[in-house]
Protein backbone atom coordinates (compact mmCIF):
# COMPACT_ATOMS: atom_id res chain seq x y z
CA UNK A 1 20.78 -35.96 3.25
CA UNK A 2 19.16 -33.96 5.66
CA UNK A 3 17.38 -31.81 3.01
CA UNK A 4 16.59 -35.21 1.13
CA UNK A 5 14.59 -36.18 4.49
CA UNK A 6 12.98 -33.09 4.85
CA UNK A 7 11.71 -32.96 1.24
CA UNK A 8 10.38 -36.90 1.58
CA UNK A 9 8.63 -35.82 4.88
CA UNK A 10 7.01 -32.60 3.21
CA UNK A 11 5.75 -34.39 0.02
CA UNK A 12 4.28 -37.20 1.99
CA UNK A 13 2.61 -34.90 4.57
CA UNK A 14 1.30 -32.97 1.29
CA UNK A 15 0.01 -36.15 -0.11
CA UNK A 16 -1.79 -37.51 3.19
CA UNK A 17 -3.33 -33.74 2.99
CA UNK A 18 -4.44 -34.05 -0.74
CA UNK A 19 -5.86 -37.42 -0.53
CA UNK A 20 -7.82 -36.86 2.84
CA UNK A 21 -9.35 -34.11 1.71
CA UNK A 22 -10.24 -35.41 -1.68
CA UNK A 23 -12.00 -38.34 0.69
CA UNK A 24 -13.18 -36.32 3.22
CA UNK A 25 -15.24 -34.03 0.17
CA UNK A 26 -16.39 -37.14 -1.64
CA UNK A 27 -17.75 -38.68 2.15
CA UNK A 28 -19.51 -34.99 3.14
CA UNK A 29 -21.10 -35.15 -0.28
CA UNK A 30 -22.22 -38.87 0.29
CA UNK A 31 -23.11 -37.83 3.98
CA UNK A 32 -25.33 -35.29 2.58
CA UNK A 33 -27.30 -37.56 -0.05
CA UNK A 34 -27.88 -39.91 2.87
CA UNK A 35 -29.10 -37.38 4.86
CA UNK A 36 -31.84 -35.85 2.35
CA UNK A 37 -32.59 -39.41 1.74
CA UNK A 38 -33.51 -40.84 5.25
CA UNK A 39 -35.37 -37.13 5.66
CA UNK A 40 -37.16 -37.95 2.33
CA UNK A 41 -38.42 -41.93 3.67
CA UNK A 42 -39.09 -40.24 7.58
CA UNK A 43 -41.37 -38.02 5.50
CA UNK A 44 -42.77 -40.39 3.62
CA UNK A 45 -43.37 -42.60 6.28
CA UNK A 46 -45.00 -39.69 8.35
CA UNK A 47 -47.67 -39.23 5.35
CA UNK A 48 -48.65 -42.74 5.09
CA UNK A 49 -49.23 -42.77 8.71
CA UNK A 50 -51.30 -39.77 9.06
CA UNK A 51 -53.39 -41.08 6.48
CA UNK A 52 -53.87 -44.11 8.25
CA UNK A 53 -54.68 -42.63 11.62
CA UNK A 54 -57.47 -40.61 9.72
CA UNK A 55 -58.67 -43.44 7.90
CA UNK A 56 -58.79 -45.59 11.27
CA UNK A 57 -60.14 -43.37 13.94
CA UNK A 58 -63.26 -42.02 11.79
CA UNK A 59 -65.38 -44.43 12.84
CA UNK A 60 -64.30 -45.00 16.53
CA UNK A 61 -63.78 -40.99 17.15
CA UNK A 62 -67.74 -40.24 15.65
CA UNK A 63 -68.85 -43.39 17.89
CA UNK A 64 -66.57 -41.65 20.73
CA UNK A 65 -65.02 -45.31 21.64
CA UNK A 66 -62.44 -44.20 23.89
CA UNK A 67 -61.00 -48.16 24.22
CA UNK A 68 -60.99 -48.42 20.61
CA UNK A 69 -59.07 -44.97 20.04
CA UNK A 70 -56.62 -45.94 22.81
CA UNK A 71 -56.36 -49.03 21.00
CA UNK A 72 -55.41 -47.62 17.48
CA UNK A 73 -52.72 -44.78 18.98
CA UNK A 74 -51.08 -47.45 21.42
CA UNK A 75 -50.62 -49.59 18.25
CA UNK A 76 -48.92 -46.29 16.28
CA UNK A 77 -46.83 -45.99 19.37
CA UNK A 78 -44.98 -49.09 19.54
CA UNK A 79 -43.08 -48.13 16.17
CA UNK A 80 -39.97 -46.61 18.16
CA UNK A 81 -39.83 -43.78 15.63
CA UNK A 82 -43.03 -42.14 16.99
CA UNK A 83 -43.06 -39.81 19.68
CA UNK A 84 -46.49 -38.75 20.27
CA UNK A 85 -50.04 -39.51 18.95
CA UNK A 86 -52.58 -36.97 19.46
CA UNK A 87 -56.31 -36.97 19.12
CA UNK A 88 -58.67 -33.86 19.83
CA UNK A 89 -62.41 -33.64 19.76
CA UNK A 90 -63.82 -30.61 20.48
CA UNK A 91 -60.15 -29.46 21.66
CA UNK A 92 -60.19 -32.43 24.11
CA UNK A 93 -57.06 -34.25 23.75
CA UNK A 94 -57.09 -38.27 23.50
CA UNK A 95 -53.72 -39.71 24.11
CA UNK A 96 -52.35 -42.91 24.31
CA UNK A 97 -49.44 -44.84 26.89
CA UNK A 98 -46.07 -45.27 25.94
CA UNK A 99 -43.27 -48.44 27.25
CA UNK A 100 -40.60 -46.28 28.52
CA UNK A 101 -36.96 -47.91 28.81
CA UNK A 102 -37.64 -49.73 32.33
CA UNK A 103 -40.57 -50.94 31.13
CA UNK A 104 -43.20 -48.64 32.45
CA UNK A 105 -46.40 -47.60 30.99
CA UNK A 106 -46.29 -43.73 30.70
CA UNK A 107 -48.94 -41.49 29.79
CA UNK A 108 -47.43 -38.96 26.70
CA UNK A 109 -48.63 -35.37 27.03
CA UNK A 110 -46.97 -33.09 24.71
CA UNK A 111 -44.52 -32.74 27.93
CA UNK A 112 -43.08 -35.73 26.95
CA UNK A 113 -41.87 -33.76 23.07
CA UNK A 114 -38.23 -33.86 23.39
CA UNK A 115 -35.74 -33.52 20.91
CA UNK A 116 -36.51 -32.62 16.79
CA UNK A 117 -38.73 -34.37 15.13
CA UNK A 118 -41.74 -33.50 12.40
CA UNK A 119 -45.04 -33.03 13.04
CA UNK A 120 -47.75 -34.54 10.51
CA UNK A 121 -51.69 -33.15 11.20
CA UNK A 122 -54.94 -34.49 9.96
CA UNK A 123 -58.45 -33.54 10.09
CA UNK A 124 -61.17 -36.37 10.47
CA UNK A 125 -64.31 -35.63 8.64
CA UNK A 126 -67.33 -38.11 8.95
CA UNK A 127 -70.28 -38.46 6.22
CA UNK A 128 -68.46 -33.70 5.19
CA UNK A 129 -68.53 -33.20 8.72
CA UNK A 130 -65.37 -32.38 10.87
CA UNK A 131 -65.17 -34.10 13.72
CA UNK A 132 -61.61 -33.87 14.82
CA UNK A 133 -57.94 -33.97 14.54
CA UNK A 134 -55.18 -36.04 14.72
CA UNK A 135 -51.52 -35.04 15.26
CA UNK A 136 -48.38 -36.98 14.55
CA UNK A 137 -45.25 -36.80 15.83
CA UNK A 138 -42.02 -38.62 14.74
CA UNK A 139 -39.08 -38.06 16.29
CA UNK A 140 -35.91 -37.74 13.91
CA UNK A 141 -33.13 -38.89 16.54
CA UNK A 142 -33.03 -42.21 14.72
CA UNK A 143 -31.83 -40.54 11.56
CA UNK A 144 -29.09 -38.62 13.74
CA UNK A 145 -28.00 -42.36 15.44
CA UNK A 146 -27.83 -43.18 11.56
CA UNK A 147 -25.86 -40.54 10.31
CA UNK A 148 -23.66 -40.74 13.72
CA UNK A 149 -22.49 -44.01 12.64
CA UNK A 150 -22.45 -42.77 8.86
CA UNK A 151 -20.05 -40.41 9.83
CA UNK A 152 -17.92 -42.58 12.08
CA UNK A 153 -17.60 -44.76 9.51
CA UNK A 154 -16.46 -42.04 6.86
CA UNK A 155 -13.60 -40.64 9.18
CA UNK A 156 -12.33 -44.51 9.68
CA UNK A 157 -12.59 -45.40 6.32
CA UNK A 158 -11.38 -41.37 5.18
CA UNK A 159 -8.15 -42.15 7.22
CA UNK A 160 -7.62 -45.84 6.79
CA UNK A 161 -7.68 -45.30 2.47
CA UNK A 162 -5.29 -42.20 3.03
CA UNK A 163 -2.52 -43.60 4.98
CA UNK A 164 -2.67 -46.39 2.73
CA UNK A 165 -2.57 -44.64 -0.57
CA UNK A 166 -0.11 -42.44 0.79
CA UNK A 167 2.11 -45.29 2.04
CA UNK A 168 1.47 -46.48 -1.72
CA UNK A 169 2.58 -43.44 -3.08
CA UNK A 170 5.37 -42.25 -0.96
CA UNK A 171 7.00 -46.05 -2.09
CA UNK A 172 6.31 -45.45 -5.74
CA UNK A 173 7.97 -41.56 -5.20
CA UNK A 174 10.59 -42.66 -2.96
CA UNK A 175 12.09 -45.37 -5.86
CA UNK A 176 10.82 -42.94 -8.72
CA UNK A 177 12.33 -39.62 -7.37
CA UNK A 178 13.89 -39.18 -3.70
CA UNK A 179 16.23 -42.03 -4.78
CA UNK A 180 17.58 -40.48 -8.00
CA UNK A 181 17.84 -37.02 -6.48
CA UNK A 182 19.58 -38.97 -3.53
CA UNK A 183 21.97 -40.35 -5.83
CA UNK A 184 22.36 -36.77 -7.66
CA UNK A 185 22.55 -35.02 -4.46
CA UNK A 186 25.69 -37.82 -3.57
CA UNK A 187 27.69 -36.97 -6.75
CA UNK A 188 27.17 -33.28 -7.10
CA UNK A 189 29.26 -33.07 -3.37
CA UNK A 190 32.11 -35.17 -4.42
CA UNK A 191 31.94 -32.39 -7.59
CA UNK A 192 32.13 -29.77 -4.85
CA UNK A 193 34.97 -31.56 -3.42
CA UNK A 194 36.83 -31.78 -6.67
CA UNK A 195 36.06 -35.24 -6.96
CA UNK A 196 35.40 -35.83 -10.59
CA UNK A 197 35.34 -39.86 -11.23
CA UNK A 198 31.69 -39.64 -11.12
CA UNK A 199 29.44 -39.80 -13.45
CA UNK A 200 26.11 -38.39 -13.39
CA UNK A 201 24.11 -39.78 -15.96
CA UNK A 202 20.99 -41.88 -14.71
CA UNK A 203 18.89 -44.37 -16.97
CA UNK A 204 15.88 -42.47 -16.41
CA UNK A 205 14.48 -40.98 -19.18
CA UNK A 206 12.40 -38.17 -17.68
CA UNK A 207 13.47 -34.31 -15.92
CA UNK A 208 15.19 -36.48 -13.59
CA UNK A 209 17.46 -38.17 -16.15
CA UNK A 210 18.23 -34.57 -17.68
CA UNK A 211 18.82 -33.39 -14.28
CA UNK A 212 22.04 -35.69 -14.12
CA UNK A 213 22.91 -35.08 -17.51
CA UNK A 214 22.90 -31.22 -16.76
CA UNK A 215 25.02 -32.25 -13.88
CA UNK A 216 27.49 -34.22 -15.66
CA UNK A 217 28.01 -31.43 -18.21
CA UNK A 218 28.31 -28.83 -15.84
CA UNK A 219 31.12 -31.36 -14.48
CA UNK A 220 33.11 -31.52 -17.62
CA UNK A 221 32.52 -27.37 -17.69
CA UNK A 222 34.13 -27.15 -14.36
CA UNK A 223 36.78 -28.94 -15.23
CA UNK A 224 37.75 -27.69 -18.59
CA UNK A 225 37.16 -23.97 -16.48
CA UNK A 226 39.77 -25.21 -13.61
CA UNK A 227 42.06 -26.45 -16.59
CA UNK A 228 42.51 -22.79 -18.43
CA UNK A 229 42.37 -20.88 -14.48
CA UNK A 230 45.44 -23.42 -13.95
CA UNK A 231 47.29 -22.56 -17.05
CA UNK A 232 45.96 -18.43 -16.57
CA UNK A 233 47.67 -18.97 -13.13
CA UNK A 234 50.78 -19.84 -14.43
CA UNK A 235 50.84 -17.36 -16.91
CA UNK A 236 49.86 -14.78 -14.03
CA UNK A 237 53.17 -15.78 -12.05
CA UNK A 238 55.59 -15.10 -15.40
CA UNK A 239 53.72 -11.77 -15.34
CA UNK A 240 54.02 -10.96 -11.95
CA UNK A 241 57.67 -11.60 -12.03
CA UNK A 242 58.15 -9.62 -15.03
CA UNK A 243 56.04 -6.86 -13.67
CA UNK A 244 57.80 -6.70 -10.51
CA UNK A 245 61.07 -6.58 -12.01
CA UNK A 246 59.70 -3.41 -14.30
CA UNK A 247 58.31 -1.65 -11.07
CA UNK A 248 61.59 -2.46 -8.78
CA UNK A 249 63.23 -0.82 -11.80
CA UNK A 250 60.66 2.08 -12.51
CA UNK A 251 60.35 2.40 -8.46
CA UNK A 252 64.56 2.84 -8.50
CA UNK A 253 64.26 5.44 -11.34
CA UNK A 254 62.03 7.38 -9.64
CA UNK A 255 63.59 7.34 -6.56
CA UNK A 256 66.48 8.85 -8.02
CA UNK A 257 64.65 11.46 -10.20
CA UNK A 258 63.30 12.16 -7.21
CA UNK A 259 67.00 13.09 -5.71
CA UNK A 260 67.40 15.13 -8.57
CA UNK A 261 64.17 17.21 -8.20
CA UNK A 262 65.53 17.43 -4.76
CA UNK A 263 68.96 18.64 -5.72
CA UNK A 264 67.32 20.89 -7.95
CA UNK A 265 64.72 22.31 -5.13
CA UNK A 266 67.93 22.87 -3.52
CA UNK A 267 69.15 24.80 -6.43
CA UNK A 268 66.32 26.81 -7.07
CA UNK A 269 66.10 28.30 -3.13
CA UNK A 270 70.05 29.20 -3.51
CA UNK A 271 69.38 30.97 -7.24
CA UNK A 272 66.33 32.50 -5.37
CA UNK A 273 68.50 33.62 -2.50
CA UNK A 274 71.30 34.73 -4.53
CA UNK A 275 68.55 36.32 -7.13
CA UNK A 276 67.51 38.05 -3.42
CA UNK A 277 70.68 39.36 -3.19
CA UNK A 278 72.31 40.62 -6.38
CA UNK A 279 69.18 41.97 -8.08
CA UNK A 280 67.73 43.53 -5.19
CA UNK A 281 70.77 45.80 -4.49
CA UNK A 282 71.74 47.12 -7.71
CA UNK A 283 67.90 47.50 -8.49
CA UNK A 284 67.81 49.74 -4.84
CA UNK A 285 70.50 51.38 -5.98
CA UNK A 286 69.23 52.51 -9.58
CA UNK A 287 66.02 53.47 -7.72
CA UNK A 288 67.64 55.79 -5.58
CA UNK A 289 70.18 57.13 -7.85
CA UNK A 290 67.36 57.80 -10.57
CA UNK A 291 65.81 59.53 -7.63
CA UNK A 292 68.52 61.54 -6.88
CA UNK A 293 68.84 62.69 -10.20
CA UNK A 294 64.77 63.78 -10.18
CA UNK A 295 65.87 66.06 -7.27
CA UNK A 296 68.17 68.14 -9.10
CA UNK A 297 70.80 67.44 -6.69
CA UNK A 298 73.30 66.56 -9.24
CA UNK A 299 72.07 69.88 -11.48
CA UNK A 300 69.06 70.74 -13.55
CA UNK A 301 67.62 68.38 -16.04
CA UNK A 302 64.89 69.39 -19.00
CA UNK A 303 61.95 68.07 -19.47
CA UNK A 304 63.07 64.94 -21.67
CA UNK A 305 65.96 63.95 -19.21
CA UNK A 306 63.29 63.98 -16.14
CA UNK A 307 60.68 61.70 -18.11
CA UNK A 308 63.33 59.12 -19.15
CA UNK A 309 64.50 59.13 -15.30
CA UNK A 310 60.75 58.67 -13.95
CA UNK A 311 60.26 55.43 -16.82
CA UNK A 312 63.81 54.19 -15.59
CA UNK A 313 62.26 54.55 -11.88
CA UNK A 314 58.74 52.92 -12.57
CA UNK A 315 60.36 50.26 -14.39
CA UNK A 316 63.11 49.18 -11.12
CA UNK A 317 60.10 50.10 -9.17
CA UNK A 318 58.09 47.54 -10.71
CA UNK A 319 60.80 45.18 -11.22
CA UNK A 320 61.24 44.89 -7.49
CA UNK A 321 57.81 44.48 -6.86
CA UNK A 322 58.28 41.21 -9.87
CA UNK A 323 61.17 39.69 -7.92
CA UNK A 324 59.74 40.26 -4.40
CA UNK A 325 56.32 38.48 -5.33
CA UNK A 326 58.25 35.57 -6.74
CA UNK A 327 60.55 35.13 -3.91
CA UNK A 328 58.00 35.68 -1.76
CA UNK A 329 55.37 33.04 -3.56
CA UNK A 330 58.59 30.61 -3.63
CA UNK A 331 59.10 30.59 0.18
CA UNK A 332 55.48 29.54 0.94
CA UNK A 333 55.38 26.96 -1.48
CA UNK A 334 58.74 25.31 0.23
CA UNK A 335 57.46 26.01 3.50
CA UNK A 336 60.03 28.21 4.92
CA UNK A 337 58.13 31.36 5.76
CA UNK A 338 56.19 31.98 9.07
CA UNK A 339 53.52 34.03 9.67
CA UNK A 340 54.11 36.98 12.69
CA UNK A 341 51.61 38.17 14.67
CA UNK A 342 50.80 41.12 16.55
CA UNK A 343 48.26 42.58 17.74
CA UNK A 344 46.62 45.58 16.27
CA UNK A 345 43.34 47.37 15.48
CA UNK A 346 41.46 46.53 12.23
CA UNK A 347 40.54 50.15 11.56
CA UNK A 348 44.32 51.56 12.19
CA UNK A 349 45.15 48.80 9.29
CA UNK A 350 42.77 49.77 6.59
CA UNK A 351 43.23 53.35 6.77
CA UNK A 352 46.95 53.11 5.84
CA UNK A 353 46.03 50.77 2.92
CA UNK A 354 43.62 53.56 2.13
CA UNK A 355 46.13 56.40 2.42
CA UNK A 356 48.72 54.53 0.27
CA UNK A 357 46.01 53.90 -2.65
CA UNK A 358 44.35 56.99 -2.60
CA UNK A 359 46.50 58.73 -4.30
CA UNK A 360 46.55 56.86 -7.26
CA UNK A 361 42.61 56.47 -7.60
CA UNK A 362 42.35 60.40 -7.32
CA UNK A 363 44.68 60.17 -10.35
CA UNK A 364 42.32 58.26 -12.39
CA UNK A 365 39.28 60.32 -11.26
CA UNK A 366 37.98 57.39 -9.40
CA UNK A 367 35.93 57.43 -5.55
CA UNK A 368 37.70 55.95 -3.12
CA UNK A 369 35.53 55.40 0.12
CA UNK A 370 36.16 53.83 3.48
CA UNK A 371 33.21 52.40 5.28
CA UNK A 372 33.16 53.26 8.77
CA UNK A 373 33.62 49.61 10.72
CA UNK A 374 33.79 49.34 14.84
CA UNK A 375 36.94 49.06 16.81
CA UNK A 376 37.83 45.14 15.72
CA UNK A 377 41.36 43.87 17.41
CA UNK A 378 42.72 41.46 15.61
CA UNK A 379 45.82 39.17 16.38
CA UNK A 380 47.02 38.09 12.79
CA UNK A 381 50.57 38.77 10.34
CA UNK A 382 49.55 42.78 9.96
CA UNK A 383 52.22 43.36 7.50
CA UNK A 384 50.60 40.55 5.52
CA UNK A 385 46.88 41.35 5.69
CA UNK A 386 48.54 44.92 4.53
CA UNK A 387 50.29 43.01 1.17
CA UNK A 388 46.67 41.37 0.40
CA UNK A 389 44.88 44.67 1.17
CA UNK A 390 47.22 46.58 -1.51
CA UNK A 391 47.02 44.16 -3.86
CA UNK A 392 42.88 44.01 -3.99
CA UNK A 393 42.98 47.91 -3.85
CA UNK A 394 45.51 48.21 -7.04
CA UNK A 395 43.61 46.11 -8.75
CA UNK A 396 40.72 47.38 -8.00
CA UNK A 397 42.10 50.76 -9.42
CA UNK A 398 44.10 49.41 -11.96
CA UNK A 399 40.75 48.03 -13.70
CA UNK A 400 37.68 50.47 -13.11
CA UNK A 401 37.46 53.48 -15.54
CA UNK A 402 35.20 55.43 -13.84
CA UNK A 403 33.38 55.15 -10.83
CA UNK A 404 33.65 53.99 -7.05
CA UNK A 405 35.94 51.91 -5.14
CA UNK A 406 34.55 50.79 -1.77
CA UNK A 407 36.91 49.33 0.90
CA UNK A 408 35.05 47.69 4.13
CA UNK A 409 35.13 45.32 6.91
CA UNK A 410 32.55 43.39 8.99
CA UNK A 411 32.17 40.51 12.23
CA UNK A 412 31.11 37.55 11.48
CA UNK A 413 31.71 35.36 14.86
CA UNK A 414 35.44 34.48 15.54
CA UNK A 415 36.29 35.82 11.85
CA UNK A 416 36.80 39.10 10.05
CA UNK A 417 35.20 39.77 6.46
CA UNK A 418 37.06 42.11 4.33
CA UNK A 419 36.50 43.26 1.23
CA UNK A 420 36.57 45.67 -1.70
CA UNK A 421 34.24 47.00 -4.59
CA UNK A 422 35.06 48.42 -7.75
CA UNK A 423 32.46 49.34 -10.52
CA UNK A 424 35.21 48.76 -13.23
CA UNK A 425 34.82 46.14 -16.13
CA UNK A 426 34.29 43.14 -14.18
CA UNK A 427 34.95 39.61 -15.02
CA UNK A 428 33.85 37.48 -17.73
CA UNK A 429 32.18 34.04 -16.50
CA UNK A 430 34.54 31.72 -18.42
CA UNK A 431 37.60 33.13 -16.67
CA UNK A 432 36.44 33.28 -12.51
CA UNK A 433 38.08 30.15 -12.45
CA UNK A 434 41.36 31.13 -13.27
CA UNK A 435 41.57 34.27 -11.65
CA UNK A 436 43.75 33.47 -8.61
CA UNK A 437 45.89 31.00 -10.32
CA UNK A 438 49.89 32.14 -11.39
CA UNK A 439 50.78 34.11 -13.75
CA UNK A 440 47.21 34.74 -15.20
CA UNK A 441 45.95 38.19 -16.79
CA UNK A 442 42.61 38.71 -18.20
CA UNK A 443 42.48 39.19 -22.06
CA UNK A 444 40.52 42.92 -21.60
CA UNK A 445 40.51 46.29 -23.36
CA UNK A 446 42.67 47.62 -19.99
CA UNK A 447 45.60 44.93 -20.29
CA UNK A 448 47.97 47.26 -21.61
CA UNK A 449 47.18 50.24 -19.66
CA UNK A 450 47.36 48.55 -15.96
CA UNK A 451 49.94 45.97 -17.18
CA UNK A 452 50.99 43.77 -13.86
CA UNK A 453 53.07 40.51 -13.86
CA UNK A 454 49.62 37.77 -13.35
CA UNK A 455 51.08 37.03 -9.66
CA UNK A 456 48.84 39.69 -7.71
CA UNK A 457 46.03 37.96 -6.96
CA UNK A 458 47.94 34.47 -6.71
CA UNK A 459 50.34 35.96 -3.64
CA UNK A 460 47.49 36.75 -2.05
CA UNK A 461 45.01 33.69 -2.13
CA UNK A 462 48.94 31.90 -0.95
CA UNK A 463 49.19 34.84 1.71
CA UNK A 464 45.56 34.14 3.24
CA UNK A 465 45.36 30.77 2.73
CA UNK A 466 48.54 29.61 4.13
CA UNK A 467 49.74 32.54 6.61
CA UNK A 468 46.62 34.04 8.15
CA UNK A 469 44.66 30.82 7.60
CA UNK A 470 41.61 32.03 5.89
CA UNK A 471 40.02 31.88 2.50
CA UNK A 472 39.55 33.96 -0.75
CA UNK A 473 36.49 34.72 -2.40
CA UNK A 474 35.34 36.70 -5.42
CA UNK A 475 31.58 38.02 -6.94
CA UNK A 476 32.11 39.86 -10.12
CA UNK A 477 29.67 40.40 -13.30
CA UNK A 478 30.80 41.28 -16.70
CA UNK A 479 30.66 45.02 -17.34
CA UNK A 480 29.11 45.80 -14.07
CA UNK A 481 32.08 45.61 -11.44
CA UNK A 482 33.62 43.10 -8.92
CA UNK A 483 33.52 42.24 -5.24
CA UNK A 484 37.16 40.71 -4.15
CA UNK A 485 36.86 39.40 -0.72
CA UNK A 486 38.79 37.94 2.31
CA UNK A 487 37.26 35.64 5.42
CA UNK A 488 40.01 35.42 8.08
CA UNK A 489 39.98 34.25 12.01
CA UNK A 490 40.60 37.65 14.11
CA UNK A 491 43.32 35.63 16.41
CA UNK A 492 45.04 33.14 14.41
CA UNK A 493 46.68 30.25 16.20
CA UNK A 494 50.78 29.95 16.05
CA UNK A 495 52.36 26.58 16.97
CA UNK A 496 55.29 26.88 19.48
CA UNK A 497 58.18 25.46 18.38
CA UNK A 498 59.47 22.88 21.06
């Protein structure tokens, strides 16, 4: 209702607008014409009385009959219109007396000129000969009174017609439209409320009427809407039960396949123990018996015997390596390994990886350099760092023909940058992004020559990432070499067990 009010106060304060202006333009206009038109008679007036004065004082100016002049201006002068009647002969001015308001005779000089008014002048020529002039003066504040009380008039009368048009109108629009929309407004809240025993539909036949049939449509809509949302509901609740029964029996299955991954977790570490165990030892002890053997301690051996016993010791060499990456890569993805640090220098660290490859690049023909780095302590898992180190370098060897093989170290804050170079084949684009996953080799011309088990390079993005709590990185280009890289914190922290 309240918006109802407001838009009945805001139409008829637009109408009262409309229609005094519409007035108000039509009164200036009429103002206006009556303005030019009492100008046009004043002037008018003004020439008929300067012709006149010339007419009448020709023959009492050339006789220079003062009484009789006096005579003809004081006449002119009672006509309250005129303000001042001069005559001049020979620049001598004539003048006549003036009633002022108390009743006084005054004597008008031009001093007396006040206000606007128009100013008529006429020459008085007797038998061609000039003999003076005659000046007229009509003041125009009668034509201001006028239009005073013109305009007076037109603001009553503007004001008076627009309230009562607009009282007219706001009647005819209050029963035409504010009641309607009234009535609308009445029967679209008991449709918010959910009251639908209302109809609508009004007998009007204009936008109005439509309005309300709109609004009983939409009605009908609503209802047929809250009708299917009442049956979808229903339907909803069988499906919610039925789904809930599914997931308390999908959430009970996976519970216990969960137990069973668990059991089998379980079984894995004790194979992987066990595995620890019983290959490691008889593996240790083929290595060393095959190397007893190589030393002749048992008697000589020819030149087949020894090459068979060298493949037999590669082979449980690299076997070893297999099963100590896996168990390895197996404890830090259940957790149970720890990092230990000490503390050490950088330099004393990267020479022994150095030593331990060097023998093997020199093999291949390859340069192996160390770039001189300062004296860096670092308190981190050496013996880890060491594993990551070896496995960079042997690949690093393992895959460059020809060439250098760079091994270096740098500051960078609170961290340690490590890295090494190879100019061997490098890496193909479409394969960087597998190239520190599990059990990955590269498809290259050098696969069977290096050989390797896919984990190398895995072990150590695990190593770094989860013991020594630093990152991995790699910049390599196809045919041109590889950069392998590690970004570590020189202290890492170690949480006391409490």
């Amino acid at each position: 209702m309240k918006v109802l009010y407001s838009l009945r106060i805001k139409i008829t304060l637009w109408l009262v607008l409309i229609i005094t202006l519409s007035i108000g333009i039509l009164q200036a206009y009429q103002y206006h014409a009556l303005k030019r038109q009492l100008m046009q008679e004043l002037n008018y007036a003004a020439d008929q009385k300067i012709s006149r004065l010339v007419r009448d004082l020709n023959l009492p100016l050339w006789e220079l009959d003062n009484g009789w002049i006096d005579s003809i201006i004081e006449t002119e002068m009672r006509e309250p219109q005129v303000q001042g009647v001069f005559v001049y002969e020979d620049k001598k001015i004539i003048s006549a007396q003036k009633i002022d308001t108390n009743g006084d005779k005054v004597k008008v000089t031009t001093d007396h000129l006040r206000g606007d008014f128009i100013l008529r002048t006429g020459n008085i020529v007797h038998d061609g000969v000039k003999i003076g002039k005659v000046n007229l003066y009509l003041s125009k504040i009668f034509i201001e009174k006028r239009l005073s009380e013109e305009l007076y008039n037109a603001i009553f009368f503007t004001l008076l017609v627009s309230i009562l048009i607009s009282l007219v109108l706001g009647f005819m629009m209050d029963v035409l439209i504010l009641r309607p929309i009234n009535t609308l407004l009445r029967w679209t809240e008991h449709i918010a409320q959910g009251e639908y025993g209302y109809s609508a539909i009004l007998p009007s036949r204009d936008e109005i009427g439509d309005l309300g049939k709109g609004i009983d449509d939409m009605k009908r809509q609503i209802q047929k809407r809250e009708e299917e949302l009442r049956q979808n509901k229903e339907e909803l609740e069988v499906v919610n039960e039925t789904l809930e029964i599914k997931v308390s029996e999908r959430t009970k299955e996976l519970n216990d396949a969960n137990k069973q991954l668990q059991e089998l977790d379980k079984l894995k570490s004790m194979f992987i123990a066990s595995m620890s165990h019983e290959l490691r030892t008889p593996l240790n002890s083929i290595i060393g018996f095959t190397g007893v053997l190589l030393q002749g301690m048992n008697g000589p051996l020819n030149e087949k015997q020894i090459d068979h016993l060298r493949r037999v010791k590669s082979a449980g060499t690299h076997l070893l390596s297999l099963i100590s990456d896996v168990i390895d890569i197996s404890k830090i993805e259940a957790g149970r390994i720890d990092p230990f640090p000490e503390t050490f220098f950088l330099n004393d660290l990267l020479k022994e990886a150095f030593g331990e490859i060097e023998i093997l690049a020199k093999q291949k023909g390859l340069n192996l350099q160390l770039e001189p780095t300062s004296a860096i302590e670092m308190f981190t898992d050496k013996k880890r760092l060491y594993q990551c180190l070896l496995n960079y370098l042997s690949n690093a060897v393992k895959f460059t023909e020809t060439g250098d093989i760079v091994l270096g170290a740098k500051e960078e804050g609170a961290q340690v940058c490590i890295w090494v170079q190879d100019s061997g084949i490098g890496i193909a684009q479409k394969d960087k992004g597998k190239l520190f996953e599990a059990f990955e080799r590269l498809e290259t011309h050098l696969r069977v020559i290096p050989g390797g088990t896919g984990l190398g390079l895995y072990l150590t993005r695990k190593i770094t990432e989860t013991l020594l709590q630093g990152s991995v990185w790699m910049e390599s280009k196809e045919g041109e070499g590889s950069l392998f890289g590690l970004l570590i914190p020189k202290y890492i922290s170690v949480q006391e067990e409490g």
